[in-house]
C-alpha atoms as a PDB file:
ATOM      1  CA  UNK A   1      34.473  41.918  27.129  1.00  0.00           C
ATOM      2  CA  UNK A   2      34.319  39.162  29.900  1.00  0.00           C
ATOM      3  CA  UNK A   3      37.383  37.246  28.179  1.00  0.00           C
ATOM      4  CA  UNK A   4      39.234  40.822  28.421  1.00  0.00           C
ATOM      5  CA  UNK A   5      38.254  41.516  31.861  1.00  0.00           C
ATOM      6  CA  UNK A   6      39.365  38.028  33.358  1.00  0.00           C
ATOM      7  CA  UNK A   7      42.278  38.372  31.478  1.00  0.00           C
ATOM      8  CA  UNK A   8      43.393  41.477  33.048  1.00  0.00           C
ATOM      9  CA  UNK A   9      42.428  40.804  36.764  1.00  0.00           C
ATOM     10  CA  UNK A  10      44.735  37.177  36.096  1.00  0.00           C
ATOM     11  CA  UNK A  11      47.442  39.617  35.187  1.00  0.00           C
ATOM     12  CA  UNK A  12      47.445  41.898  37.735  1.00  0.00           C
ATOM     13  CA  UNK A  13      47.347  39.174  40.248  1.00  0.00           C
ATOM     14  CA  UNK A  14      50.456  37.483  39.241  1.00  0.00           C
ATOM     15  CA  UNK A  15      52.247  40.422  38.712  1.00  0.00           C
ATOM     16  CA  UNK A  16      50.891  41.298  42.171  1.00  0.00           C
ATOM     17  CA  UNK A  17      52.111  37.954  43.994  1.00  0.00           C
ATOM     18  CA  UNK A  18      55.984  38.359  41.322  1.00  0.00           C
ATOM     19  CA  UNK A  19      56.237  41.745  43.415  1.00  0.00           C
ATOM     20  CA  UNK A  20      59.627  41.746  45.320  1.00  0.00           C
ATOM     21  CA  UNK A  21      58.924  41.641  49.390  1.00  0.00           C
ATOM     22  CA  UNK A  22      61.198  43.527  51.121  1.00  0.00           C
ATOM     23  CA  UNK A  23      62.373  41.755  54.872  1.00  0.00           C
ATOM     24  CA  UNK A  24      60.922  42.793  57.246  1.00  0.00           C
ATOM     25  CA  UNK A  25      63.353  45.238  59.505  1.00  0.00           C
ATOM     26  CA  UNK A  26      64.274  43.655  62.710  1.00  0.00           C
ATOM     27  CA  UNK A  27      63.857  46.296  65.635  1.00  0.00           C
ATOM     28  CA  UNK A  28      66.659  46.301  68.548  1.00  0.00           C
ATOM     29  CA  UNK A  29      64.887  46.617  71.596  1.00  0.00           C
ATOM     30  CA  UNK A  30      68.188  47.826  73.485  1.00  0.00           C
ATOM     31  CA  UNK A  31      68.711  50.768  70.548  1.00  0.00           C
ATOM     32  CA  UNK A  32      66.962  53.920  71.986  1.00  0.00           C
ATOM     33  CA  UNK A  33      66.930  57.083  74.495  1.00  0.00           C
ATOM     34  CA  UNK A  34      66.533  56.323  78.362  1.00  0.00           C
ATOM     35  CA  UNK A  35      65.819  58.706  81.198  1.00  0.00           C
ATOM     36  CA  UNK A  36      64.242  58.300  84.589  1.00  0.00           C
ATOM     37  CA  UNK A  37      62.059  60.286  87.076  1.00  0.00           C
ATOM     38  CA  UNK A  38      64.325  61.642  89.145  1.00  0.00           C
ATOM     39  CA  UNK A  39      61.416  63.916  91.125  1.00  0.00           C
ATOM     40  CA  UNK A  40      58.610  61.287  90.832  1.00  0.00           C
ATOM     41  CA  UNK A  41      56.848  64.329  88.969  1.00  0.00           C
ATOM     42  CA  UNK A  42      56.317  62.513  85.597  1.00  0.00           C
ATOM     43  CA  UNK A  43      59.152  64.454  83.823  1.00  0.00           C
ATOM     44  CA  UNK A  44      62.018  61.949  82.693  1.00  0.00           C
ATOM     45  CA  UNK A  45      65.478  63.193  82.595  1.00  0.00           C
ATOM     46  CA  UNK A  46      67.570  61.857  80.144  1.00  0.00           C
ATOM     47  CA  UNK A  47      70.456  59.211  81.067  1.00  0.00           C
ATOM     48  CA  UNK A  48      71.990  57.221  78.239  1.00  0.00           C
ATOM     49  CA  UNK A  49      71.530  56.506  74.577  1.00  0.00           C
ATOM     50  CA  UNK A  50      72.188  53.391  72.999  1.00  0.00           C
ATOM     51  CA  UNK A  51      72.899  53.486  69.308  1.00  0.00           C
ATOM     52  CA  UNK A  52      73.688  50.795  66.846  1.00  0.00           C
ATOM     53  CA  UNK A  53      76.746  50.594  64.008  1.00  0.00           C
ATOM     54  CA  UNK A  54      79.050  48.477  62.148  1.00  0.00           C
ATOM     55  CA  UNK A  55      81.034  47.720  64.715  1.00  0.00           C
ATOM     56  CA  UNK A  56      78.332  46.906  67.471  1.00  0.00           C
ATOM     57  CA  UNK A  57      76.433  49.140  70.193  1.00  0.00           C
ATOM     58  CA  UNK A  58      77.621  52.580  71.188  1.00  0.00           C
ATOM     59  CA  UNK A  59      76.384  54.154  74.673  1.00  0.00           C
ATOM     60  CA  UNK A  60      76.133  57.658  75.483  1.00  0.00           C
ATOM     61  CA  UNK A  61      75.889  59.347  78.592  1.00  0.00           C
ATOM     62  CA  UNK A  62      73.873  62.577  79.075  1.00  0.00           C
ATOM     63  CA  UNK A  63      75.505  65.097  81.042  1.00  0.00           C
ATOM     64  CA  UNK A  64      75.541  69.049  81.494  1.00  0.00           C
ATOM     65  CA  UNK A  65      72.513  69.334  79.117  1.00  0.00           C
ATOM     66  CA  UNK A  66      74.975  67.080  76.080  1.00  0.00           C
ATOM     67  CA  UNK A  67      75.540  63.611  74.533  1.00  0.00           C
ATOM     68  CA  UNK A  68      79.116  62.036  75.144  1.00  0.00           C
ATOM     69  CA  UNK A  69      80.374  59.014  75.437  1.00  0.00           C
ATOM     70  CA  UNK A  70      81.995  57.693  78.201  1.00  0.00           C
ATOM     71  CA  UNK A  71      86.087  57.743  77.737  1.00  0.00           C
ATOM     72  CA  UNK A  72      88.218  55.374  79.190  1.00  0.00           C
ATOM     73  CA  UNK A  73      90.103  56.969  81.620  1.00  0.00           C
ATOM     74  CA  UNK A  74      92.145  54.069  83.153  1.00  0.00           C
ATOM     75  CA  UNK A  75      94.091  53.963  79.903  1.00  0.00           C
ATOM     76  CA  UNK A  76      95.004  57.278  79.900  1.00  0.00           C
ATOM     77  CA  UNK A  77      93.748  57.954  76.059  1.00  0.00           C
ATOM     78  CA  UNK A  78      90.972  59.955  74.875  1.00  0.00           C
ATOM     79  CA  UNK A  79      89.467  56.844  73.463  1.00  0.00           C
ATOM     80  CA  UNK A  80      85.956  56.070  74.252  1.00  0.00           C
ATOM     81  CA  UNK A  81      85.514  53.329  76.332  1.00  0.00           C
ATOM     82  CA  UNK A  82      84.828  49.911  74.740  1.00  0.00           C
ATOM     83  CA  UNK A  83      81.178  49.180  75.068  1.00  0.00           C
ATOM     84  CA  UNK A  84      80.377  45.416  75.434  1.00  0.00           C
ATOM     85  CA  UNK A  85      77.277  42.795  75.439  1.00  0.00           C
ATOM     86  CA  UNK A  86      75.905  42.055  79.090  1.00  0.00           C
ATOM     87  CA  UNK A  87      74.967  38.777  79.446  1.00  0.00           C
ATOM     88  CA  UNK A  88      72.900  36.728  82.402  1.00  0.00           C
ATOM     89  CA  UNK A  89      76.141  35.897  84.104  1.00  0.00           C
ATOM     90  CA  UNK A  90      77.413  39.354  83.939  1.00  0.00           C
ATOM     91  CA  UNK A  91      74.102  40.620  85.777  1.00  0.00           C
ATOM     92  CA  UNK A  92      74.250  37.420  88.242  1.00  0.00           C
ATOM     93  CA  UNK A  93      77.850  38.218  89.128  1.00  0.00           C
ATOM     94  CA  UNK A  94      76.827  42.144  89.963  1.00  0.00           C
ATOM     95  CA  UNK A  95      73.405  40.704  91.895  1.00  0.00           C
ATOM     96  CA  UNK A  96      75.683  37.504  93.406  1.00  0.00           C
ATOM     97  CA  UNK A  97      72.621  35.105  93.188  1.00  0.00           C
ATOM     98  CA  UNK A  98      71.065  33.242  90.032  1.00  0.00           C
ATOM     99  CA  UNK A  99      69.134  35.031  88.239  1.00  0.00           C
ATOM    100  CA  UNK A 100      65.971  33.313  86.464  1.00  0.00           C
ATOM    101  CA  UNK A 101      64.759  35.562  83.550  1.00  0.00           C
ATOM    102  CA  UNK A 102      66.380  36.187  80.436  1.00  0.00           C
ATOM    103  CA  UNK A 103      68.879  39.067  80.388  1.00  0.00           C
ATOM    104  CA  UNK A 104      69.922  41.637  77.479  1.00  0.00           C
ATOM    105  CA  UNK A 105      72.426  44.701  78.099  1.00  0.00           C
ATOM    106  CA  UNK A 106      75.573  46.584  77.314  1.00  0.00           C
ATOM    107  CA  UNK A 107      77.967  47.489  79.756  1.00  0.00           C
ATOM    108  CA  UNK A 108      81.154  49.517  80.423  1.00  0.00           C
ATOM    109  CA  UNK A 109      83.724  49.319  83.223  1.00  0.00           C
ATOM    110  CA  UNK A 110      81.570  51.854  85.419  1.00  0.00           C
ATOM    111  CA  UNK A 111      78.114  51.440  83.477  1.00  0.00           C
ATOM    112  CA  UNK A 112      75.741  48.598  82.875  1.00  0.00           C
ATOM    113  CA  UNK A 113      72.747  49.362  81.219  1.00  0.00           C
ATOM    114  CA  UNK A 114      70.158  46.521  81.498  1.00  0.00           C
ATOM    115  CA  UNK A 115      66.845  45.037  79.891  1.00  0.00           C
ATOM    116  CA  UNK A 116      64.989  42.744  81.925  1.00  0.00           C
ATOM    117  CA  UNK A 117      61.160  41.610  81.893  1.00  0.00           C
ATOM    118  CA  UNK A 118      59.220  44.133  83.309  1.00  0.00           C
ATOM    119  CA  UNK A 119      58.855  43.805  87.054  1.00  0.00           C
ATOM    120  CA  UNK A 120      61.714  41.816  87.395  1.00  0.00           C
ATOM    121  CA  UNK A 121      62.717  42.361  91.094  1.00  0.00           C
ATOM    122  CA  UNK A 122      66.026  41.433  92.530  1.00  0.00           C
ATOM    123  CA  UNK A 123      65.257  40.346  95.875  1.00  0.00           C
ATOM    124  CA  UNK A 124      68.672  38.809  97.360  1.00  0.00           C
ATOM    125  CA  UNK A 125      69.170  42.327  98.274  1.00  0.00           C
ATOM    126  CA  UNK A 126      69.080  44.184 101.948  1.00  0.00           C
ATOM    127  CA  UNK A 127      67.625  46.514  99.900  1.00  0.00           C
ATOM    128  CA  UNK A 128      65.230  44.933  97.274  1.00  0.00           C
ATOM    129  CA  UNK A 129      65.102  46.651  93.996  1.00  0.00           C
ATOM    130  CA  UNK A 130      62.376  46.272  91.449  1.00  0.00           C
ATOM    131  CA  UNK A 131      62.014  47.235  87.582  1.00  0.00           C
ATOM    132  CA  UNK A 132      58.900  49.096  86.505  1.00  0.00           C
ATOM    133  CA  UNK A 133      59.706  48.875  82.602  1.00  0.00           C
ATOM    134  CA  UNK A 134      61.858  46.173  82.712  1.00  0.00           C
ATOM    135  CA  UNK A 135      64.929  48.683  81.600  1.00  0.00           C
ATOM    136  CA  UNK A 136      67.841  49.700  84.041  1.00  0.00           C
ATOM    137  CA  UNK A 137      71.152  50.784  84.887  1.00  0.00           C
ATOM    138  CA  UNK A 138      73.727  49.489  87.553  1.00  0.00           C
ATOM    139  CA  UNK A 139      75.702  52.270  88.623  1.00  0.00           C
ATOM    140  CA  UNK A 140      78.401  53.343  90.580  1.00  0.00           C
ATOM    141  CA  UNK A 141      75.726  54.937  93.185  1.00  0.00           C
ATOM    142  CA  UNK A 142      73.248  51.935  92.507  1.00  0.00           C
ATOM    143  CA  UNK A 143      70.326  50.484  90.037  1.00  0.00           C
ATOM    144  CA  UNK A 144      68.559  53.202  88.337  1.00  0.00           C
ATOM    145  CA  UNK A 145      65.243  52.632  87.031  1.00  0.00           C
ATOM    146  CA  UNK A 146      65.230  53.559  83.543  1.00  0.00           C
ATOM    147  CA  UNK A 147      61.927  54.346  80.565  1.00  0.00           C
ATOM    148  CA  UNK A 148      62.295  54.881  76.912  1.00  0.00           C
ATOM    149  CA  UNK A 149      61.844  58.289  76.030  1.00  0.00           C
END
């Protein structure tokens, strides 16, 4: 009965350690919904969505309570405006002064949407600006402090 039980609890272990081990699934921390507190009352408002396909990232704006994405309207098509990787000297040539932290994003012609390490400040400004979360956009109108919703 001893023999038996050894024999099974050996089986079951190497068919335990044979089992197939799936990778494990690598999380994009740019992929995801971002709004900011536009009141300072606690309630974010949704800004832009970053999604992830075949052929790279995909941004979305929100506007007028919908998802769209941004056309490009320089070319005169209804094509949606190519959406590219921002890199450290992208954000150093919007800033104009090194920058000393690592530096993720995807940007547009109008939109920049940036991930930083949280409290990252940029202080060559008149106007100093600083990151809560570490996520933000550079606008048109300025850097918007972003959260993941």
């Amino acid at each position: 009965m001893k023999r038996l039980f050894c024999i099974l609890m050996v089986t079951i272990a190497a068919l335990a350690a044979c089992q197939k081990k799936e990778a494990p699934v690598e999380v994009d921390s740019l992929v995801g919904t971002y709004g900011t507190d536009l009141k300072g009352d606690g309630k974010l408002v949704p800004v832009v969505k970053i999604d992830k396909d075949s052929t790279g990232y995909v941004l979305y704006e929100y506007s007028r309570g919908d998802w769209h994405r941004p056309k490009d309207s320089f070319s005169g098509s209804d094509s949606p405006e190519p959406v590219r990787l921002l890199t450290k000297a992208d954000l150093e040539k919007e800033v104009r002064h090194p920058v000393d932290v690592d530096v993720q994003g995807v940007r547009t012609k109008a939109f920049e949407f940036v991930h930083v390490p949280a409290g990252w400040t940029d202080a060559g400004k008149s106007k100093p600006f600083t990151t809560k979360t570490g996520y933000f956009a550079l606008t048109m109108v300025g850097p918007i402090d972003l959260q993941k919703m």
